[in-house]
Protein backbone atom coordinates (compact mmCIF):
# COMPACT_ATOMS: atom_id res chain seq x y z
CA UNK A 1 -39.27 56.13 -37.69
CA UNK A 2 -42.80 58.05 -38.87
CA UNK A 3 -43.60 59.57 -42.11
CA UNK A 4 -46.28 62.33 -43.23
CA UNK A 5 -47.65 63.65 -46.53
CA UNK A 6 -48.40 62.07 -49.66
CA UNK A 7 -44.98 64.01 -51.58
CA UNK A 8 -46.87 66.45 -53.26
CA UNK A 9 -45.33 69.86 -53.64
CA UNK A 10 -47.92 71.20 -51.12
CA UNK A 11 -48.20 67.90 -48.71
CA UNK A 12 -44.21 67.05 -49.27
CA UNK A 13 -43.08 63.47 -47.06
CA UNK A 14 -41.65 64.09 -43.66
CA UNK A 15 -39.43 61.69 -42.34
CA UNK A 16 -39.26 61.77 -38.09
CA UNK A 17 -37.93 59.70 -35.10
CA UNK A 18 -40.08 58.16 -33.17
CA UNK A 19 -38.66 58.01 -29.55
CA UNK A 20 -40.20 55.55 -27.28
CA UNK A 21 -41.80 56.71 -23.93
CA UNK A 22 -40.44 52.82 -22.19
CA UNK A 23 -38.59 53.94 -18.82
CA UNK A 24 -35.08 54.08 -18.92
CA UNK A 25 -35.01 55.54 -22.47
CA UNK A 26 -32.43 58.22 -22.59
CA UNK A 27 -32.62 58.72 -26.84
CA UNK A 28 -33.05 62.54 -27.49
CA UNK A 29 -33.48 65.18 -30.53
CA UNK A 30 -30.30 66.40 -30.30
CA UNK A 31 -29.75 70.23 -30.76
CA UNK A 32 -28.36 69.75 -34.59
CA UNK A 33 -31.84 67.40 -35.48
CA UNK A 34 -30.02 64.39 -35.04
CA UNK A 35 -30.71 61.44 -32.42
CA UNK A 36 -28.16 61.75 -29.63
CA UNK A 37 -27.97 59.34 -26.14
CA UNK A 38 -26.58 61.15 -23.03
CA UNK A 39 -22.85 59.67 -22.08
CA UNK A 40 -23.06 57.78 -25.51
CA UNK A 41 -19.80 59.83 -26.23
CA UNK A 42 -21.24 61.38 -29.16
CA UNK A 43 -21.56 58.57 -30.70
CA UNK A 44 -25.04 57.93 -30.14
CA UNK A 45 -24.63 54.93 -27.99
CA UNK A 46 -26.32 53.28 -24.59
CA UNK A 47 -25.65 54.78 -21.38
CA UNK A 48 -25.71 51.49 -19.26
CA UNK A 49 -24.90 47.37 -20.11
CA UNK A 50 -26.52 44.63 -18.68
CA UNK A 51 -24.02 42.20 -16.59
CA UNK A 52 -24.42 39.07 -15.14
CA UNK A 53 -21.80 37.18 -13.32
CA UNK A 54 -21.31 33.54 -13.43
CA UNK A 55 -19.27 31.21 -11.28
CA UNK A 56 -16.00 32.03 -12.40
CA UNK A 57 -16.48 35.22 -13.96
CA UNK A 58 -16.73 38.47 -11.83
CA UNK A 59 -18.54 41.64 -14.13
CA UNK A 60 -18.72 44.88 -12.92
CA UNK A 61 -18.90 48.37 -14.46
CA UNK A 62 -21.31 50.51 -16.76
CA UNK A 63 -19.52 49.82 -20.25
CA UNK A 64 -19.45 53.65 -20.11
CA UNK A 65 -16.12 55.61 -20.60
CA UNK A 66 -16.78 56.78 -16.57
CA UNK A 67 -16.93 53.18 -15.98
CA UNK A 68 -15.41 50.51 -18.15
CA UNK A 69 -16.76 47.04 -18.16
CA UNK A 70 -14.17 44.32 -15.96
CA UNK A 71 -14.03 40.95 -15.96
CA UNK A 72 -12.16 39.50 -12.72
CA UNK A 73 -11.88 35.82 -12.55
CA UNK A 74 -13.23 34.04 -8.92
CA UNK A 75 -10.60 32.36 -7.40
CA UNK A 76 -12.29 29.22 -5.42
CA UNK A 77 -10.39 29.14 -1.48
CA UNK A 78 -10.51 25.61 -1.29
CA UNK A 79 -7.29 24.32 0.11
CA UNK A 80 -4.75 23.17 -2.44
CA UNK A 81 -6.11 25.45 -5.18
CA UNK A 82 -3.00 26.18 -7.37
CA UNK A 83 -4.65 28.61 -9.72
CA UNK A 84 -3.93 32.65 -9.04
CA UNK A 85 -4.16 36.03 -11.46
CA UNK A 86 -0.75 37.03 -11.40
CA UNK A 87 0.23 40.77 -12.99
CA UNK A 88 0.51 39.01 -16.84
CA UNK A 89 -2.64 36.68 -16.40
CA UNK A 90 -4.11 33.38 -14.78
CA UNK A 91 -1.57 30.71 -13.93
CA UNK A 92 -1.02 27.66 -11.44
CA UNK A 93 1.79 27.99 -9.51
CA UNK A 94 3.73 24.31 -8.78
CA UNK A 95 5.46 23.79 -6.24
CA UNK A 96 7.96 20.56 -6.20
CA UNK A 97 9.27 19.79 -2.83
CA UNK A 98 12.61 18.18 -1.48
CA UNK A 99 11.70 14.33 -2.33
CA UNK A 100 10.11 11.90 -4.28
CA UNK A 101 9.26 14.78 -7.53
CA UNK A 102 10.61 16.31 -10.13
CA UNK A 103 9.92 18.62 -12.76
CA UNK A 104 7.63 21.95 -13.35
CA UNK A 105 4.21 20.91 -14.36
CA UNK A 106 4.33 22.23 -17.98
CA UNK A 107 4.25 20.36 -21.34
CA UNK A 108 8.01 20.82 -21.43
CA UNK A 109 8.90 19.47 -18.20
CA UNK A 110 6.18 17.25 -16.75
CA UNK A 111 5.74 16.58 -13.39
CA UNK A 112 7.34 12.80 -12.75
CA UNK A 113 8.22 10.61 -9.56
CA UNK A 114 11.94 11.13 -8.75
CA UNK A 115 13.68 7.66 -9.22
CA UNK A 116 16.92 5.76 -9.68
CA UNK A 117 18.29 3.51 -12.54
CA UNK A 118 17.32 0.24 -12.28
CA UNK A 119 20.65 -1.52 -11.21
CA UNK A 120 19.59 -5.45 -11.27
CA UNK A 121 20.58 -7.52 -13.82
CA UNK A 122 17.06 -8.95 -13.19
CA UNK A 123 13.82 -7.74 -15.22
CA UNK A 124 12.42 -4.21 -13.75
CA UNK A 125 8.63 -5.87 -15.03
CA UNK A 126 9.02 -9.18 -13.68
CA UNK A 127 10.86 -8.81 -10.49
CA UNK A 128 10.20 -5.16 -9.08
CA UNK A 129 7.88 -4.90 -5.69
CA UNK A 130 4.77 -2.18 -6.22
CA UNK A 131 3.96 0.76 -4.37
CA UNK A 132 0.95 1.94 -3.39
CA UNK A 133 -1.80 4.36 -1.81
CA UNK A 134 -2.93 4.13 1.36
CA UNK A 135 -6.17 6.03 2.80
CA UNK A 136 -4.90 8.51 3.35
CA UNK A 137 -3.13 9.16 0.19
CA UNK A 138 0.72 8.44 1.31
CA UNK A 139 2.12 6.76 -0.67
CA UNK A 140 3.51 2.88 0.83
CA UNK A 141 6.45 -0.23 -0.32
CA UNK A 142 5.37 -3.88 -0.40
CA UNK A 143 5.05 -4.83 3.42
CA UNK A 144 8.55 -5.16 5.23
CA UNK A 145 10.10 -8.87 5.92
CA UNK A 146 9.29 -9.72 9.45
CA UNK A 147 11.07 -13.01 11.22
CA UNK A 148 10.59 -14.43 14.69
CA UNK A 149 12.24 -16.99 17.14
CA UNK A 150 10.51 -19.79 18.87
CA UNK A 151 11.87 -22.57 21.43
CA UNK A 152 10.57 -24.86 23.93
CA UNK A 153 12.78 -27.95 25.59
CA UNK A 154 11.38 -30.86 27.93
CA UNK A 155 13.60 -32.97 29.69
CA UNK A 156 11.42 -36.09 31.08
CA UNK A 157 12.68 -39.47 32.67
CA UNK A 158 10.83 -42.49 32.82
CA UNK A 159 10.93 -45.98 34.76
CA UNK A 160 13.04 -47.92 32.58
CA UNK A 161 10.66 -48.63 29.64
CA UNK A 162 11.20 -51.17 27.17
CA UNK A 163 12.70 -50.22 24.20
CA UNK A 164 10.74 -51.08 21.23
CA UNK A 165 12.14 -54.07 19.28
CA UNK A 166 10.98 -52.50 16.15
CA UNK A 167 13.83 -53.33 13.21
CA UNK A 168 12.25 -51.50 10.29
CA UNK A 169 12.92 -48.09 8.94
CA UNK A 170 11.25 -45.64 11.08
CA UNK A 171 11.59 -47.60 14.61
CA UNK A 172 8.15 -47.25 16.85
CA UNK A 173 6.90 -43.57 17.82
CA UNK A 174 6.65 -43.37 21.45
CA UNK A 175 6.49 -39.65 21.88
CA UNK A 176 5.21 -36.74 20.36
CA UNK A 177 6.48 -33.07 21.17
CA UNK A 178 4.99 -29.84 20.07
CA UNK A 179 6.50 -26.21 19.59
CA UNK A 180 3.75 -23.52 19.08
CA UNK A 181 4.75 -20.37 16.54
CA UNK A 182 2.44 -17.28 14.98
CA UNK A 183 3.17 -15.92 11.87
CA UNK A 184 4.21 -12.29 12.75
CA UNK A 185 3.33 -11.14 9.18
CA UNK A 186 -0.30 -10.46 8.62
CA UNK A 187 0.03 -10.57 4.48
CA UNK A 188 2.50 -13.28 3.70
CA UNK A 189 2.86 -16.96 4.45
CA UNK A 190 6.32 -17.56 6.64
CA UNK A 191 8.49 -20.30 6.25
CA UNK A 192 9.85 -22.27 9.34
CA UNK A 193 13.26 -23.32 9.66
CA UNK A 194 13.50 -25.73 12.40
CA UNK A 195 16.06 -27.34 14.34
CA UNK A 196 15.39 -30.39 16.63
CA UNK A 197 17.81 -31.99 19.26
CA UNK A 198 17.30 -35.16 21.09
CA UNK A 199 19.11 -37.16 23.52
CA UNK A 200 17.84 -40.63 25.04
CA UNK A 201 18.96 -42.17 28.18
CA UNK A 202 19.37 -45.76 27.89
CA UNK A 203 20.69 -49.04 29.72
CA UNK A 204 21.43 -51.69 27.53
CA UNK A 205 22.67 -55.45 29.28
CA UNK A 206 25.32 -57.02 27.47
CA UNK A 207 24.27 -58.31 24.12
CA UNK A 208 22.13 -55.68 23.82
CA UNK A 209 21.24 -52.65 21.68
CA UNK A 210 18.67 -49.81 21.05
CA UNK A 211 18.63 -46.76 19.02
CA UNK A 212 16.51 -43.85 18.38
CA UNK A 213 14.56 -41.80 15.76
CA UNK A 214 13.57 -38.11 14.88
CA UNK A 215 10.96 -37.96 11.96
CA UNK A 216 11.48 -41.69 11.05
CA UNK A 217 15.02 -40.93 10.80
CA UNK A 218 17.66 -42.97 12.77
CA UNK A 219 20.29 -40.86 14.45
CA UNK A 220 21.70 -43.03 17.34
CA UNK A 221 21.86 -46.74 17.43
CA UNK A 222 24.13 -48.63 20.45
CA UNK A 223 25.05 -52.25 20.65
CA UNK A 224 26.92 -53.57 23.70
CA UNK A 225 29.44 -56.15 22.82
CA UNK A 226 30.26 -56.71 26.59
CA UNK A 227 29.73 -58.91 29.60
CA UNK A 228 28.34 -56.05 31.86
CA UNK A 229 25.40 -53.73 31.49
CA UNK A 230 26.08 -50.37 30.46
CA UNK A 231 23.63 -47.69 32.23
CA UNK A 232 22.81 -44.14 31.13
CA UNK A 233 24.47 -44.45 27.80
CA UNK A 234 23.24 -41.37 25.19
CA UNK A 235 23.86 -39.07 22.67
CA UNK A 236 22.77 -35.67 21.37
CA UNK A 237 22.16 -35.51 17.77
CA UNK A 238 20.49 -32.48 15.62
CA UNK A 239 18.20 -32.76 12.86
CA UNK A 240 17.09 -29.08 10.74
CA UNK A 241 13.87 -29.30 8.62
CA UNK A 242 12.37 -26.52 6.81
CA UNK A 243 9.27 -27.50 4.95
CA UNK A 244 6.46 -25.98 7.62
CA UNK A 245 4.52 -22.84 5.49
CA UNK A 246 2.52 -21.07 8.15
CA UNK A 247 0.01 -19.03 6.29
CA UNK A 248 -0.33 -15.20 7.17
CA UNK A 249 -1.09 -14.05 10.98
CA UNK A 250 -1.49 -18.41 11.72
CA UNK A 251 -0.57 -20.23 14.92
CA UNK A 252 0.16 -23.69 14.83
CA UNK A 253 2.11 -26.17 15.77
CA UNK A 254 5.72 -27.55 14.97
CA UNK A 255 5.96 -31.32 15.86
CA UNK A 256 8.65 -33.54 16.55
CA UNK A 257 8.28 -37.33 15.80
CA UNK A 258 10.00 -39.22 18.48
CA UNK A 259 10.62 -42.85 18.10
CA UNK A 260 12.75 -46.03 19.31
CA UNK A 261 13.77 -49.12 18.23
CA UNK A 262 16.42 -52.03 17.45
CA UNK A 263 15.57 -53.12 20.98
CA UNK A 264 17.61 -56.02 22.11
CA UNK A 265 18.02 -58.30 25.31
CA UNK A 266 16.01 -55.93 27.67
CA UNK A 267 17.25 -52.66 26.74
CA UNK A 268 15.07 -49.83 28.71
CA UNK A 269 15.57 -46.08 28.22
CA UNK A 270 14.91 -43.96 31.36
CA UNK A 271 14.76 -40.26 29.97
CA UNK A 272 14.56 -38.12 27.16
CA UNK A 273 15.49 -34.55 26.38
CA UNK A 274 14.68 -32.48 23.29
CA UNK A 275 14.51 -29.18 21.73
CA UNK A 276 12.93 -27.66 19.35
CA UNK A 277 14.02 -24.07 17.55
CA UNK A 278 12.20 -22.48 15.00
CA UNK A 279 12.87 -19.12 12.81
CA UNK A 280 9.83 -17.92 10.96
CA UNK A 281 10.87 -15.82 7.58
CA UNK A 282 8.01 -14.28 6.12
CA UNK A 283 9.63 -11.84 3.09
């Protein structure tokens, strides 16, 4: 605004708009003396707004009646983007599929993993098995039980060796047979139920004896209370074990103690057969 005179009656005050020469200016004198903008409406405002977008907001538009100010939101295209401007606003559509979910995604019905009752008499917390996430985000159980089978058998004769004359508990090892199993489970130890058989040859003159052993154990003992020799005289017996762990993804061996004794008047034993048969349970 400018004002003249000094309000005397013959130098009165005048009171005048200043318009500004700066570019872009579109103020006027308007025909009835008052200030008046061009597509202001009448209402004396600016002809054009200044917009700037930012990274979710989309502005266009003059903020003139001709051309309204918008706002459009920007939707990112990145895959598995839920959010869309539907006709009455922004939402995020859900979808739930066929298994394993349940629910809509809002406050009033959360999104939760589809499960069953707990039907164990056992504690959920203390007994349950976990799941979990792999790389590449599927979901995955505790590891599944594996088991395997393992046997080997040897059948050997000899040339009528002595039997030991060992009387204590345990009788004298004279043989010592291996069966080699793997763990087939890479995460878990395995536990080896094993079954042994053996069966020993033996001639035994009269007055004699001789019996046999599997871990220290006697299965078989013969005495002959005749006058004549008795060739070739055996038995099969069957010993199961299960206290071999074999830790996760292991090889090792399963062994089976062989021993004789009770050996009396020249008593030999020309052969001996065995087995071993082992299941690995890893769970």
């Amino acid at each position: 605004m400018r004002v003249t005179g000094n309000g005397s009656a013959s130098n009165p005050y005048v009171v005048s708009a200043l318009i500004s020469g700066d570019a872009g200016n579109a103020m006027v004198i308007g025909g009835d003396g008052g200030l008046y903008a061009a597509g202001g409406g009448g209402s004396g405002g600016l002809t054009t707004v200044a917009i700037q977008d930012t990274p979710c907001i989309d502005l266009s538009g003059l903020g003139t009646a001709p051309q309204p100010l918008r706002a459009a939101p920007i939707i990112a295209p990145t895959a598995g983007n839920l959010l869309a401007c539907a006709a009455n606003g922004l939402q995020a559509s859900l979808t739930v599929g066929a298994c394993g979910l349940q629910g809509a995604g809002t406050a009033a019905s959360p999104l939760a993993a589809k499960v069953s009752a707990w039907p164990y008499l056992c504690p959920i917390d203390a007994q349950a098995g976990l799941v979990y996430c792999d790389s590449g985000g599927t979901l995955r159980s505790e590891p599944r039980g594996k088991t395997e089978y393992f046997t080997t058998t040897l059948n050997q004769t000899y040339a009528n060796l002595a039997v030991p004359t060992t009387t204590t508990t345990g009788g004298t090892t004279v043989e010592t047979r291996s069966l080699s199993v793997t763990n087939p489970d890479a995460c878990r130890p395995a536990l080896a139920i094993t079954m042994t058989e053996l069966d020993v040859d033996f001639v035994i003159p009269a007055g004699g004896r001789a019996g046999m052993f599997m871990y220290g154990d006697e299965t078989y003992r013969f005495e002959n209370r005749g006058s004549a020799t008795v060739s070739n005289v055996h038995t099969q017996t069957t010993k199961v074990v299960g206290n071999t762990i074999v830790p996760p993804g292991a090889t090792q061996n399963i062994d089976l103690v062989i021993g004789l004794g009770f050996g009396l008047a020249g008593a030999t034993y020309n052969r001996i057969q065995s087995f071993i048969r082992a299941v690995l349970i890893a769970l």
